[in-house]
Protein backbone atom coordinates (compact mmCIF):
# COMPACT_ATOMS: atom_id res chain seq x y z
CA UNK A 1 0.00 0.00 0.00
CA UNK A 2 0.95 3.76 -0.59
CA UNK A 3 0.92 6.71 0.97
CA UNK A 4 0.82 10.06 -1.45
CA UNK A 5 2.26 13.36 0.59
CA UNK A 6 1.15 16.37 -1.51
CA UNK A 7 2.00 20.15 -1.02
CA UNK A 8 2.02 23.24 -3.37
CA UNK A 9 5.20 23.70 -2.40
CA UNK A 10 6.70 20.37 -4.18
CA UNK A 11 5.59 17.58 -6.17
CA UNK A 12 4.21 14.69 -4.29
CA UNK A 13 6.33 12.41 -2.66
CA UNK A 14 4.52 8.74 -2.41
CA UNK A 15 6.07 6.19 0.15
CA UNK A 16 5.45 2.91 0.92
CA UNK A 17 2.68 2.71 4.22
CA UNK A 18 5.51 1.17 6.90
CA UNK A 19 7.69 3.75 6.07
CA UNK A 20 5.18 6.77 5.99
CA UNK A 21 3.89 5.60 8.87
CA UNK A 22 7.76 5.22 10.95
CA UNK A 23 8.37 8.84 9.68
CA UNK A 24 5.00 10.25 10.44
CA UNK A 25 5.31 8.65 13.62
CA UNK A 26 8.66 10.36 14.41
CA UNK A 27 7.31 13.51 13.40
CA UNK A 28 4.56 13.71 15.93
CA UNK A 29 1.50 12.08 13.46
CA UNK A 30 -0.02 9.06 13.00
CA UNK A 31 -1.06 7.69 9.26
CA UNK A 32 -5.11 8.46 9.77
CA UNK A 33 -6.93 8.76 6.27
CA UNK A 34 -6.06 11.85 5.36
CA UNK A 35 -3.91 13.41 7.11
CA UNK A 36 -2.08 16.95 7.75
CA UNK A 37 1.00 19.01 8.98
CA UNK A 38 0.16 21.96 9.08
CA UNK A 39 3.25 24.49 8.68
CA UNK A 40 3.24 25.49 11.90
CA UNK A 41 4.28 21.81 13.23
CA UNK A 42 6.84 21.49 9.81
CA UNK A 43 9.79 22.91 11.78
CA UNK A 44 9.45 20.31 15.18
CA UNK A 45 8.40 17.72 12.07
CA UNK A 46 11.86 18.35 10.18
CA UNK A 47 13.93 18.45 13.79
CA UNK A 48 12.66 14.96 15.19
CA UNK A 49 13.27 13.43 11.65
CA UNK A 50 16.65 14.71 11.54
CA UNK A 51 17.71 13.90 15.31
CA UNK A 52 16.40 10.47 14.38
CA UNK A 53 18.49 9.84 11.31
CA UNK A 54 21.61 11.76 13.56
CA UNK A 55 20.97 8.98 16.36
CA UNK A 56 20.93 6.46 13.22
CA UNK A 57 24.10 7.45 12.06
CA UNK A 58 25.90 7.29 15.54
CA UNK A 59 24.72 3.76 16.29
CA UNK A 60 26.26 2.67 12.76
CA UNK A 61 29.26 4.67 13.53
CA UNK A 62 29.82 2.66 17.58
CA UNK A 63 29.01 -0.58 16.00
CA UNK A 64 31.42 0.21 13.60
CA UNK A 65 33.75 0.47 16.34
CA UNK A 66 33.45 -2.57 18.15
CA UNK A 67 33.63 -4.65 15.17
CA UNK A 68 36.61 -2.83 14.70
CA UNK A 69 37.84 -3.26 18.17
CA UNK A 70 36.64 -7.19 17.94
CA UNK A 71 38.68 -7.42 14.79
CA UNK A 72 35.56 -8.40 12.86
CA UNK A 73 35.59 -7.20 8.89
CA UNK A 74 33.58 -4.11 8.70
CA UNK A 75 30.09 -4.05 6.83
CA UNK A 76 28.86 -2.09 4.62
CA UNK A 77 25.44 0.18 6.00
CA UNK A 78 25.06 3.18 4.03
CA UNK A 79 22.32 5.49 5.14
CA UNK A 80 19.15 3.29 4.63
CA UNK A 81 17.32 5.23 6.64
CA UNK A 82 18.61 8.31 5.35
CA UNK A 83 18.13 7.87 1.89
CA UNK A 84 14.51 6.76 2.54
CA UNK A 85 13.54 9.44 4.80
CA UNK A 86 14.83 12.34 2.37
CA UNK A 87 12.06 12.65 -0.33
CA UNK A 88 9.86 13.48 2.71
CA UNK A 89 12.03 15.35 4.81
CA UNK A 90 13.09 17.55 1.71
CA UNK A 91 9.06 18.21 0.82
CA UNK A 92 8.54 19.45 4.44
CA UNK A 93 11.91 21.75 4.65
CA UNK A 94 10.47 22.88 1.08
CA UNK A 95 6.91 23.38 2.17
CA UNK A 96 7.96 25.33 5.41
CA UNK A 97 10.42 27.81 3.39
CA UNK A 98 6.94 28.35 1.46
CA UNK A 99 4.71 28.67 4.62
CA UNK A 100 2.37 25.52 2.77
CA UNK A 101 0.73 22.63 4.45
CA UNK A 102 1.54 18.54 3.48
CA UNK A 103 -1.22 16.43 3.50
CA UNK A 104 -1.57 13.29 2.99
CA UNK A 105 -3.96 10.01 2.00
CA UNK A 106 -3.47 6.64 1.73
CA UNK A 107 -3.57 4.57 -2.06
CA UNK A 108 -4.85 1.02 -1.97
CA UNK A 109 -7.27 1.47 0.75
CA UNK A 110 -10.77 0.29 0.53
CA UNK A 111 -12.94 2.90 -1.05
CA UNK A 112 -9.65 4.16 -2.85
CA UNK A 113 -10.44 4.93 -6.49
CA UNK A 114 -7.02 6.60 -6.76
């Protein structure tokens, strides 16, 4: 299932459900059908995402170090989270330079034409 973010600030971003609903989550919102931030609550939106991909990065970067310290190969990680977070997290710092609203619906639901 899909979740379509829209704002007149940006094309629409559309995400798969678990994820939209991890990030809206994170963000202070839960995936009801549909679904707003208002741009008054973009700026704490954008901060909590961010300190969550931040406190992401840092537990790659200590487990990291002790496989380093155990003398274990490192693995590759990459920014998973990161890279899937940023089509939303770029809308919302896009749609608050613009004062605009995201809102959102979910695709696939029952009574979904769309």
């Amino acid at each position: 299932m899909l979740v379509t973010f829209h704002s007149r600030a940006t094309p629409d971003v559309l995400m798969i459900r678990e994820l939209a609903q991890y990030l809206l989550c994170i963000a202070g919102k839960r995936l009801d059908r549909p679904g707003v931030i208002e741009h008054g609550e973009l700026a704490r939106a954008i901060s909590r995402i961010e300190r969550a991909i931040s406190d992401e990065e840092k537990a790659e970067l200590l487990e990291d170090a002790l496989s380093c310290a155990a003398l274990n190969p490192p693995h590759e990680h990459g920014n998973e989270f990161a890279q899937r977070a940023w089509p939303l997290l770029d809308m919302m710092r896009r749609a608050d330079r613009q004062h605009a609203d995201i809102v959102w619906r979910c695709r696939g639901d029952r009574g979904d034409r769309g």
